[in-house]
N, C-alpha and C. Protein backbone atom coordinates (compact mmCIF):
# COMPACT_ATOMS: atom_id res chain seq x y z
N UNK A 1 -0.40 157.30 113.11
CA UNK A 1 -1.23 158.11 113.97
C UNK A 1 -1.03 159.60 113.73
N UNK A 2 0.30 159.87 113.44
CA UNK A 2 0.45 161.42 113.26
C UNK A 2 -0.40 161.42 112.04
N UNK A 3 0.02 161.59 110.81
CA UNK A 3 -0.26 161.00 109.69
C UNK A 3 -2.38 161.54 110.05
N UNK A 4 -2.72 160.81 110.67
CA UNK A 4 -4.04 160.80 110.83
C UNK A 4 -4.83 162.56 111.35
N UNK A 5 -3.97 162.52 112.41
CA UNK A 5 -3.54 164.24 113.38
C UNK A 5 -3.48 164.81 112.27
N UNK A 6 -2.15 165.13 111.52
CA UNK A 6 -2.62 165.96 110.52
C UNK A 6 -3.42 166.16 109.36
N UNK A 7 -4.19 164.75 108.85
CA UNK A 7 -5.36 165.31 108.42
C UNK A 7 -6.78 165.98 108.98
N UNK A 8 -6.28 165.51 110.22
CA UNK A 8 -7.78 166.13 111.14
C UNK A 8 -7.36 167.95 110.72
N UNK A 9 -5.77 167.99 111.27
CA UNK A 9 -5.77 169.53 111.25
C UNK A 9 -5.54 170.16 109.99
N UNK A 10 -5.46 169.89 108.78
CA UNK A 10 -5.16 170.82 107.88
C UNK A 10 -6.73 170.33 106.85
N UNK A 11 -7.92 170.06 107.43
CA UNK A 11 -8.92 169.88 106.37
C UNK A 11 -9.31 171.43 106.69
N UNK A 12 -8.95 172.69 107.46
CA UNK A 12 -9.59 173.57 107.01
C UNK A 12 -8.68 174.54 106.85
N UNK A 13 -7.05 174.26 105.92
CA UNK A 13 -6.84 175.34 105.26
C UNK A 13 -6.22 174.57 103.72
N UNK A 14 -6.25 175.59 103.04
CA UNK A 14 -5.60 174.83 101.60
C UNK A 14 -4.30 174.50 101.28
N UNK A 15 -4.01 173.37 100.84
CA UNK A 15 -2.81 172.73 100.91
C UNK A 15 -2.60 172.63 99.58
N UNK A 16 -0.96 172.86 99.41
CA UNK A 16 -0.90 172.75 97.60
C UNK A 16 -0.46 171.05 97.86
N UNK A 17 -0.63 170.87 96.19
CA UNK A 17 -0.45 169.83 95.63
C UNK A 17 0.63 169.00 96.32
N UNK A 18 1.54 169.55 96.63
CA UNK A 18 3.14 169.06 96.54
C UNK A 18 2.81 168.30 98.17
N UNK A 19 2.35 169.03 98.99
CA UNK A 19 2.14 168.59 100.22
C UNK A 19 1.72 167.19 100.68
N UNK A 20 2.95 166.64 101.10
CA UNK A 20 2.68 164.77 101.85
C UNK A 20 2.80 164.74 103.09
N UNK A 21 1.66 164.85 103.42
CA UNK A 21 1.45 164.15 104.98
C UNK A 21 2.20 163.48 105.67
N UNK A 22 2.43 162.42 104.88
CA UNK A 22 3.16 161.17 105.48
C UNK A 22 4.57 161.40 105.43
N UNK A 23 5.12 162.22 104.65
CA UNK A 23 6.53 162.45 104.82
C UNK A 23 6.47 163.55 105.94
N UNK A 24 5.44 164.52 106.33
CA UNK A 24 5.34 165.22 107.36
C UNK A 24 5.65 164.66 108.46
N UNK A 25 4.26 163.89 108.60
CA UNK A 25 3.96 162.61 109.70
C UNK A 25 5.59 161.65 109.76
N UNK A 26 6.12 161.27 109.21
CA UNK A 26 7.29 160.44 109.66
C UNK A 26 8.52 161.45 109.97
N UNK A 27 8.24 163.26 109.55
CA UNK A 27 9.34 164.14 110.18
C UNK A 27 9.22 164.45 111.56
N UNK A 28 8.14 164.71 111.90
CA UNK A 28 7.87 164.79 113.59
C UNK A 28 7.97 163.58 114.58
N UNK A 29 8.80 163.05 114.73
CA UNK A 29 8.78 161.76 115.94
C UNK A 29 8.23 162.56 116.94
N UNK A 30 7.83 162.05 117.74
CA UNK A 30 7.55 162.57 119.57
C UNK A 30 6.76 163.91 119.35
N UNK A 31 5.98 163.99 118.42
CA UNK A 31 5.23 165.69 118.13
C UNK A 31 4.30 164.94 118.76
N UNK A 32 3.29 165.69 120.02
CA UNK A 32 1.96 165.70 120.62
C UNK A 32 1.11 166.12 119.48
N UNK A 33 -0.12 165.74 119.82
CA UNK A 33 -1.18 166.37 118.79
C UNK A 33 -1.60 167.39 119.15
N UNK A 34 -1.12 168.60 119.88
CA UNK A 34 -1.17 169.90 120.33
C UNK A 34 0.27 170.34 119.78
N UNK A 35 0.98 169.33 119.49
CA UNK A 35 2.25 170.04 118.98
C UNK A 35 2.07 170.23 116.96
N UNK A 36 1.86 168.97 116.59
CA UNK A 36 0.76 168.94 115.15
C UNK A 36 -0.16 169.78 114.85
N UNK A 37 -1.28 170.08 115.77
CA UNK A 37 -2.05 171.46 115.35
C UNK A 37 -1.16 172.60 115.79
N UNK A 38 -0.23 173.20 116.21
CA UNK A 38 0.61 174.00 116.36
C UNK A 38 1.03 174.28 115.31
N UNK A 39 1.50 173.06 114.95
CA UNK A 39 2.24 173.34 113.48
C UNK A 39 1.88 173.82 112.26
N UNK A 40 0.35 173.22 112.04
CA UNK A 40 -0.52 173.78 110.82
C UNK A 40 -0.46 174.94 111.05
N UNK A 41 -1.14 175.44 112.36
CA UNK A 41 -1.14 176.76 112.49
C UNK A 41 -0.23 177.45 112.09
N UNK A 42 1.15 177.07 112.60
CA UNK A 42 2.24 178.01 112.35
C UNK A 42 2.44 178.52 110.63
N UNK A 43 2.47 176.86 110.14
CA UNK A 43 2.42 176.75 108.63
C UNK A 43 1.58 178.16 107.92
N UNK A 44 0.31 178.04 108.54
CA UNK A 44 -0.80 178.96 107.65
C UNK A 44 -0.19 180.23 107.85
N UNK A 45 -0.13 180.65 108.72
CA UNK A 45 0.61 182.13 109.25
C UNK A 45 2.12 182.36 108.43
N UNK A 46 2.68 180.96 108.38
CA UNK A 46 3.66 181.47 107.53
C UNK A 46 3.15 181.50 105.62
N UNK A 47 2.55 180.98 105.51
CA UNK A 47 1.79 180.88 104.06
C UNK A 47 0.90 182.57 103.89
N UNK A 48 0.52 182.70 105.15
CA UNK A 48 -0.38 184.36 104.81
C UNK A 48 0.75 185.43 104.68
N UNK A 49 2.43 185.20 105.97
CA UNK A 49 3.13 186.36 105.73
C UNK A 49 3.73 186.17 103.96
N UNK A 50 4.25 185.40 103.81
CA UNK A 50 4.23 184.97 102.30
C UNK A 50 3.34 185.47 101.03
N UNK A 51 2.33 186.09 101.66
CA UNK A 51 1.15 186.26 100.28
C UNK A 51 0.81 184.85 100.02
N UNK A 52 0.78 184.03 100.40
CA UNK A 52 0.09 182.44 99.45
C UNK A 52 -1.12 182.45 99.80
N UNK A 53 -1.77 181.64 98.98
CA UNK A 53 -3.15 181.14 98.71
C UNK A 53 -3.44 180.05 99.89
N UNK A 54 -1.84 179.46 99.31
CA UNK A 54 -2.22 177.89 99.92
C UNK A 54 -0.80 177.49 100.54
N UNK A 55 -0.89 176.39 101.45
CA UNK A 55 0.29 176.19 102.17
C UNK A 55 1.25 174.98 101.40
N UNK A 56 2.06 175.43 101.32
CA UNK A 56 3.16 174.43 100.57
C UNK A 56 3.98 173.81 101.80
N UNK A 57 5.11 172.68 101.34
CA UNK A 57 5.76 171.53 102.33
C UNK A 57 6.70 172.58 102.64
N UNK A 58 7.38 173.83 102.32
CA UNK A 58 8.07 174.86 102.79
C UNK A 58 7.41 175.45 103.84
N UNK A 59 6.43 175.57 103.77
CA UNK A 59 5.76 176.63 105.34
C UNK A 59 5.55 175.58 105.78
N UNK A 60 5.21 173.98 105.74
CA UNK A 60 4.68 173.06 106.74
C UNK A 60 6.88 172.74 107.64
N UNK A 61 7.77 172.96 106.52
CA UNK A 61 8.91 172.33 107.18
C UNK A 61 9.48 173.58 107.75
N UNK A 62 9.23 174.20 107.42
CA UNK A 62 9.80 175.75 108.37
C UNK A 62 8.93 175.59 109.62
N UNK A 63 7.40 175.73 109.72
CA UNK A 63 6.60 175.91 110.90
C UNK A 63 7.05 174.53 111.58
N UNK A 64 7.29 173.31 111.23
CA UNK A 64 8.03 171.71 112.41
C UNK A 64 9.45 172.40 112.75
N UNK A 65 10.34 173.17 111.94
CA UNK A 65 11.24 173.50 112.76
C UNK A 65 11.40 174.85 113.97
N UNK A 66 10.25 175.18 113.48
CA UNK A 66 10.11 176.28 114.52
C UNK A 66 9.21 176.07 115.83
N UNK A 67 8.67 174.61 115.72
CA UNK A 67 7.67 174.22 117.01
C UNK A 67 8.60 173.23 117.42
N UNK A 68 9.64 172.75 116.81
CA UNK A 68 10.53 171.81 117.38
C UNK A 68 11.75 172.41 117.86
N UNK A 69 12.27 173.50 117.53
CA UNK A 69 13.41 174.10 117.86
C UNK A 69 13.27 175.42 118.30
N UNK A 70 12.39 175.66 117.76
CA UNK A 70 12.29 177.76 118.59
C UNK A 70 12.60 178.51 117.10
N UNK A 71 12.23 179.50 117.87
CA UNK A 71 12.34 181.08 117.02
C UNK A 71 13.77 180.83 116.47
N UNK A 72 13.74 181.48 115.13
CA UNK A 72 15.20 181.36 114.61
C UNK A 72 15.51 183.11 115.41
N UNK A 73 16.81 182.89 115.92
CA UNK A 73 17.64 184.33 116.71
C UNK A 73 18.26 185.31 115.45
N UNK A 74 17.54 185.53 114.31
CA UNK A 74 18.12 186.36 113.03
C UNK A 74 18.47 187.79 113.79
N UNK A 75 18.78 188.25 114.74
CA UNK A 75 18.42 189.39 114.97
C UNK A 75 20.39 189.20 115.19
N UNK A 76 20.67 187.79 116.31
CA UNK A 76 22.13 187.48 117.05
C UNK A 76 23.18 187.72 115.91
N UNK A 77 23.78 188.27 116.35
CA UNK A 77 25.09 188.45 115.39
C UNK A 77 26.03 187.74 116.26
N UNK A 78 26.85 186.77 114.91
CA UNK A 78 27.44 185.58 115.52
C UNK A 78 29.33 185.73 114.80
N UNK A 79 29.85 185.46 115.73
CA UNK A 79 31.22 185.79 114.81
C UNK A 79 31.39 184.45 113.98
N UNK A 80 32.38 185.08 113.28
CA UNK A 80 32.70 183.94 111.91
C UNK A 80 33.60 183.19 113.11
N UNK A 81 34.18 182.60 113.56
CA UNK A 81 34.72 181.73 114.37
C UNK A 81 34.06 180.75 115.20
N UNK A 82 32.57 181.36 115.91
CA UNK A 82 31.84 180.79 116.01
C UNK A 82 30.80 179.83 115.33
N UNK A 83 31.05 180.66 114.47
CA UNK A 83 29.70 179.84 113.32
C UNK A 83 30.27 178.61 112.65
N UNK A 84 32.09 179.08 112.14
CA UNK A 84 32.37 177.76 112.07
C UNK A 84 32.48 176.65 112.81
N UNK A 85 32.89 177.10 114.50
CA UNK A 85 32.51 176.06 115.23
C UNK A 85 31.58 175.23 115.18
N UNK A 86 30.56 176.09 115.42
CA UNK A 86 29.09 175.45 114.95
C UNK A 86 28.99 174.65 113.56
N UNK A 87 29.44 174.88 112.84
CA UNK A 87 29.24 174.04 111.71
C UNK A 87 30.06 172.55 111.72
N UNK A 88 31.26 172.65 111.95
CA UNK A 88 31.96 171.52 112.32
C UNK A 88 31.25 171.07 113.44
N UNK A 89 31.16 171.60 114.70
CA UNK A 89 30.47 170.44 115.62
C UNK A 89 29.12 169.78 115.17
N UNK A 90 28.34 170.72 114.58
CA UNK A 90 27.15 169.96 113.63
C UNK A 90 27.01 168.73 112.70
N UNK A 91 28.29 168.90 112.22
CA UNK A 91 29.06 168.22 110.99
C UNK A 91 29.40 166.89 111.97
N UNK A 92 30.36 166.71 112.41
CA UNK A 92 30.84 166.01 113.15
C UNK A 92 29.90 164.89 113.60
N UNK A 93 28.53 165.79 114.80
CA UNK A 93 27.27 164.64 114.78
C UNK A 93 26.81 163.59 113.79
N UNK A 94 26.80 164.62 112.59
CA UNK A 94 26.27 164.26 111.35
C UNK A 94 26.91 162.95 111.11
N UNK A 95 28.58 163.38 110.88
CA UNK A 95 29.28 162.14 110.08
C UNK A 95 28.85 161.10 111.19
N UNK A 96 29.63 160.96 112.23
CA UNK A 96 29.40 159.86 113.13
C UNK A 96 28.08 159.22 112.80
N UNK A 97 27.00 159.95 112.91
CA UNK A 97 25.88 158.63 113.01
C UNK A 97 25.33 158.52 111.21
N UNK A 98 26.29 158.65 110.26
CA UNK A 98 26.75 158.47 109.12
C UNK A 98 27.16 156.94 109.20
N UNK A 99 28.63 157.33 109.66
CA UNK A 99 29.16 155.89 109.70
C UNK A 99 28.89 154.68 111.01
N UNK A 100 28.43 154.81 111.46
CA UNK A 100 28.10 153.90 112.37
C UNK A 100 26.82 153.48 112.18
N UNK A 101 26.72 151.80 112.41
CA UNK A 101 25.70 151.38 112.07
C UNK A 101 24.82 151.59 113.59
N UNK A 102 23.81 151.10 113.25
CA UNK A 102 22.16 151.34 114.30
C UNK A 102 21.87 152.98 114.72
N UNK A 103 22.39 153.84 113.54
CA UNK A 103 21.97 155.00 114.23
C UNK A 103 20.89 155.76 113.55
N UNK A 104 20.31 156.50 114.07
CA UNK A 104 19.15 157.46 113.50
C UNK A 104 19.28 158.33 111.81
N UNK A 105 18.47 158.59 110.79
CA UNK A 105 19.25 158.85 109.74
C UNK A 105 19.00 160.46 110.38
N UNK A 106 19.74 161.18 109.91
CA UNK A 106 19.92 162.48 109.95
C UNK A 106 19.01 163.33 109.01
N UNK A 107 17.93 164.07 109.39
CA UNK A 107 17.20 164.93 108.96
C UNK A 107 17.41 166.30 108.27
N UNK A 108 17.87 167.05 109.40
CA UNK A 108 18.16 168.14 108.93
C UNK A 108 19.80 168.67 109.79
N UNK A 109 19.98 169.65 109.09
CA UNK A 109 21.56 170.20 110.09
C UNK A 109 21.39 171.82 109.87
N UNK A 110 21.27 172.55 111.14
CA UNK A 110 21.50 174.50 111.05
C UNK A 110 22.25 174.44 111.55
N UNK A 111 22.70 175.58 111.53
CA UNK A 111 23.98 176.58 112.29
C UNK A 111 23.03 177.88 112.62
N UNK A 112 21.83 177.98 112.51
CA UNK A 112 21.47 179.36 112.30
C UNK A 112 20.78 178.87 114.03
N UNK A 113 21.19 179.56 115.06
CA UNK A 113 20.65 180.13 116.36
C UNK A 113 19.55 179.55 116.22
N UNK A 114 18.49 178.87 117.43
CA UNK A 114 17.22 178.68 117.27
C UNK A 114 17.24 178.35 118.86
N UNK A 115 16.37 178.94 119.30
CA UNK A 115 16.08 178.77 120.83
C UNK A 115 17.39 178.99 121.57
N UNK A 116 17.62 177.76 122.47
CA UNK A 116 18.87 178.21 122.80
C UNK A 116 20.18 177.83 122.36
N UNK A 117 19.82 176.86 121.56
CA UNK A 117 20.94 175.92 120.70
C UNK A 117 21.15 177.42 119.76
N UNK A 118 22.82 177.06 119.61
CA UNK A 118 23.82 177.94 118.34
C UNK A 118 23.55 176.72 117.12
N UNK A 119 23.15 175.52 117.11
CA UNK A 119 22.92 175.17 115.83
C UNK A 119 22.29 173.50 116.46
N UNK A 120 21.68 173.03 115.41
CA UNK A 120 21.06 171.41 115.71
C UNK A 120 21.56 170.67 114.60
N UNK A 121 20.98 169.10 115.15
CA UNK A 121 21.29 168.39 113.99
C UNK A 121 20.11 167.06 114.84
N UNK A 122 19.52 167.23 113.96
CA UNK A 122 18.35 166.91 113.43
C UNK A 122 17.45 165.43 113.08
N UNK A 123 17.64 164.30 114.00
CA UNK A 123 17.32 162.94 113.71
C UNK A 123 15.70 162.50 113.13
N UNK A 124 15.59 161.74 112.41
CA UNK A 124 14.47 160.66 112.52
C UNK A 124 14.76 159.51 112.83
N UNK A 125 13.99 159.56 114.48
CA UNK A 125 14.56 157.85 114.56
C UNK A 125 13.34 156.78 114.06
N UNK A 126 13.82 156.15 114.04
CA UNK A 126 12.62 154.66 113.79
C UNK A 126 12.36 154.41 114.92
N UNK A 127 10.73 154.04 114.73
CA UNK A 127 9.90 153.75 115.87
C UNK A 127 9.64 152.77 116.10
N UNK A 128 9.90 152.36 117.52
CA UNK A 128 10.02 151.24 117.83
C UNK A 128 9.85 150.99 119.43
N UNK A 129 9.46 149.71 119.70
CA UNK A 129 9.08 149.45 121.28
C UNK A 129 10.51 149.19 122.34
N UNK A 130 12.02 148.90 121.48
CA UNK A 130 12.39 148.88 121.90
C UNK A 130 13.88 149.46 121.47
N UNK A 131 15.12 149.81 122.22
CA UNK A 131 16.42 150.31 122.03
C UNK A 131 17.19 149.58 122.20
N UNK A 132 18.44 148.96 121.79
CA UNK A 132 18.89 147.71 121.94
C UNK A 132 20.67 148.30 122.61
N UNK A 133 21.37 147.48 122.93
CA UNK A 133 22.59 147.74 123.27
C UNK A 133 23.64 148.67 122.39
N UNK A 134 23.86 147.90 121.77
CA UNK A 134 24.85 148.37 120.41
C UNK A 134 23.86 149.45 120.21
N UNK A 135 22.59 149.80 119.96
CA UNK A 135 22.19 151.47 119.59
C UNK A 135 22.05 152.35 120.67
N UNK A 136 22.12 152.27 121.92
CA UNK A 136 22.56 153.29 122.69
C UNK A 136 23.99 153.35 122.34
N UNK A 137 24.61 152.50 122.25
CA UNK A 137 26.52 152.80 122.41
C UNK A 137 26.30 153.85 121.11
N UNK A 138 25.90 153.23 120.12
CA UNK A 138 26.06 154.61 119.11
C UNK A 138 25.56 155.87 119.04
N UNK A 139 24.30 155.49 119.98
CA UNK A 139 23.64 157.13 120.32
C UNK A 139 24.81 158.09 121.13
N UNK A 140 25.19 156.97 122.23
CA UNK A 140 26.12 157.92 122.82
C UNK A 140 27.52 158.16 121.72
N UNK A 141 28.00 157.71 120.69
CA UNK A 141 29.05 158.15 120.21
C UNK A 141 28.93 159.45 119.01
N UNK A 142 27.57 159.31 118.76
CA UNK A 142 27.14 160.35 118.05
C UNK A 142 26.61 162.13 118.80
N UNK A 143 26.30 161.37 119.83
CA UNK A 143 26.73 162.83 121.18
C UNK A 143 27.60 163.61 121.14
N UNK A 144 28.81 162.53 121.19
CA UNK A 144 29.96 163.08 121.65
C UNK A 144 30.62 163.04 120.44
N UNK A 145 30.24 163.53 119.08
CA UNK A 145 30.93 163.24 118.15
C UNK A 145 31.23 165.08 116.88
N UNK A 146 30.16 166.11 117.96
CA UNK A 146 30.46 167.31 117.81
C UNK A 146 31.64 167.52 118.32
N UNK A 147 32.14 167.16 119.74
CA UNK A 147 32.94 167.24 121.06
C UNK A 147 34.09 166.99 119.88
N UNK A 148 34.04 166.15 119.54
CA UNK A 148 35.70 165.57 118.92
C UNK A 148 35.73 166.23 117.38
N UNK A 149 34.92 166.63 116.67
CA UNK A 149 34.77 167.29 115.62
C UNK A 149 35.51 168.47 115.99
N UNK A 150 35.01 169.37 117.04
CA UNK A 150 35.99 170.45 117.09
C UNK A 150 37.51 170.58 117.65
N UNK A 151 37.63 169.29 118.48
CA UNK A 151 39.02 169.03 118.93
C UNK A 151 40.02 168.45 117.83
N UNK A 152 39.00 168.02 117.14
CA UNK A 152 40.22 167.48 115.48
C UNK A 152 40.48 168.42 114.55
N UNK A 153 39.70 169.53 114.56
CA UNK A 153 39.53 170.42 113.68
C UNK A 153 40.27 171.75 114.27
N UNK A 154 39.87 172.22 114.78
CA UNK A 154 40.48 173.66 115.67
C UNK A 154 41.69 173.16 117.01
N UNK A 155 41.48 171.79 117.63
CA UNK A 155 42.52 171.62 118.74
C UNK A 155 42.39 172.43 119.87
N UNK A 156 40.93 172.81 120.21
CA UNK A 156 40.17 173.73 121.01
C UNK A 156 38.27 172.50 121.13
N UNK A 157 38.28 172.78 122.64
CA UNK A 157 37.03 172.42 122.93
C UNK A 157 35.89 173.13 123.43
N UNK A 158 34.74 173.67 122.52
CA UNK A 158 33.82 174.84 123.15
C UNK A 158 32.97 174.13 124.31
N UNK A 159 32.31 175.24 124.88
CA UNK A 159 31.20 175.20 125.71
C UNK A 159 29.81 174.47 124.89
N UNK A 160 30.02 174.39 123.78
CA UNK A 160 28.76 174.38 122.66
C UNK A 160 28.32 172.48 122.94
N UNK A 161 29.64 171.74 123.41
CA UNK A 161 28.82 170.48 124.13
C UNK A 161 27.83 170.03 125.40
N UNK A 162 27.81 171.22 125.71
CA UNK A 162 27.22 170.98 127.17
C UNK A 162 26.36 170.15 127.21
N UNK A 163 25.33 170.56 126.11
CA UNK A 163 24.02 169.81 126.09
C UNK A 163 23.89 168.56 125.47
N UNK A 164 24.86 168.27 124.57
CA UNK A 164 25.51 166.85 124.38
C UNK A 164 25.73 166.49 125.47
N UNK A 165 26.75 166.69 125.94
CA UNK A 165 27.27 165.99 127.34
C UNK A 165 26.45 165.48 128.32
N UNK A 166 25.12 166.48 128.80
CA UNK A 166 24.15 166.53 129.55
C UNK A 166 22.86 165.48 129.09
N UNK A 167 23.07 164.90 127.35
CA UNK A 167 21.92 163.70 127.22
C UNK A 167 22.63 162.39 126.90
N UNK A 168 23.90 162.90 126.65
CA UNK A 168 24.99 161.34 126.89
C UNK A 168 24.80 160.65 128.45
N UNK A 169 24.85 161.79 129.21
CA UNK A 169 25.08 161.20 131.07
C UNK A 169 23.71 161.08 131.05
N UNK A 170 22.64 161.44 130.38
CA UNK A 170 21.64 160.64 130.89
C UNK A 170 21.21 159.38 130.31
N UNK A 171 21.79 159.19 129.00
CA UNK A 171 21.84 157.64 128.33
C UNK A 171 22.16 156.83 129.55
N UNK A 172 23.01 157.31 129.47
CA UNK A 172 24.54 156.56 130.12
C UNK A 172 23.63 155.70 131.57
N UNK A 173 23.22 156.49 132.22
CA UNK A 173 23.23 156.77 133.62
C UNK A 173 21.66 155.32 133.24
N UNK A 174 20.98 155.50 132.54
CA UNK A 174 19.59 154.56 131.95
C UNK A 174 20.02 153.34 131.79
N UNK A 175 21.43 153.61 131.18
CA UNK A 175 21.95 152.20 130.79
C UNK A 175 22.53 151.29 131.78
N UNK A 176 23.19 152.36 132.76
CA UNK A 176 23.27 151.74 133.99
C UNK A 176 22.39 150.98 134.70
N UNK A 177 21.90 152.12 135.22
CA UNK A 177 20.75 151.75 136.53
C UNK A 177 19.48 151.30 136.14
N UNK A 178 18.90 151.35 134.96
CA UNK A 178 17.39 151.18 134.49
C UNK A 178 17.78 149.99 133.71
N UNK A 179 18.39 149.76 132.28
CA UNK A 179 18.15 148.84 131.69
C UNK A 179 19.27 148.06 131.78
């Protein structure tokens, strides 16, 4: 269906060669089709500041991370202590749903500021009607798997889990009371 969305929206600007839909279409899970024409848009605008003719899979994957995550904060000056935090807790997500089976493959990983996140990490999940036991347990261990990345690494725990913490307790809390 995405896949479809974005051919409706990019038949009226020029797309280079290299450009696949369908690898587009399977990068956006949960993109609205107001979030898809967003994106072209963004794409073209980034293809005109560029000087291009035509829009390449670089302005289409820059403009999905910037309608999925926010403005990159290039302006924030970030200390080197922080950033490594950020990178290890990033890292950390990463490995975990690496090694554990039923988990989402990992897309992309920043450290670079974007909205309000100091860095993301980045899933495609498979779509599907349903979530099964054993893959929430790993969703939730891959949560909490920045959390322990920086406690194994530095022996210090940042503030930078909050928002982990805050979609673990709501797994959690689903798994309880709902399913």
């Amino acid at each position: 269906g995405r896949e479809k969305i974005l051919t409706v929206h990019t038949k009226k600007v020029k797309l280079e060669k290299n450009v696949g839909l369908t690898t587009l279409a399977k990068g956006t899970p949960g993109f609205s089709g107001a979030d898809l024409e967003n994106l072209v848009n963004e794409a073209a605008l980034l293809g005109a500041k560029r000087n291009k003719e035509k829009i390449d899979m670089i302005d289409l994957e820059d403009a999905k991370d910037k309608v999925y995550m926010g403005l990159e904060r290039k302006s924030k000056v970030i200390r080197e202590e922080d950033r490594k935090t950020t990178a290890y807790h990033e890292a950390g997500h990463a490995l975990v749903a690496r090694l554990l089976p039923n988990t989402d493959a990992v897309n992309k990983i920043t450290i670079i500021p974007r909205g309000r996140a100091a860095g993301v990490t980045w899933f495609l999940p498979e779509e599907s009607d349903f979530k099964y036991k054993d893959q929430l347990e790993s969703e939730l261990s891959v949560a909490f798997g920045g959390r322990v990345a920086e406690e194994i690494v530095f022996n210090r725990i940042s503030t930078g889990a909050a928002n982990d913490i805050k979609q673990a307790t709501d797994v959690a809390q689903k798994m309880v009371r709902s399913w």
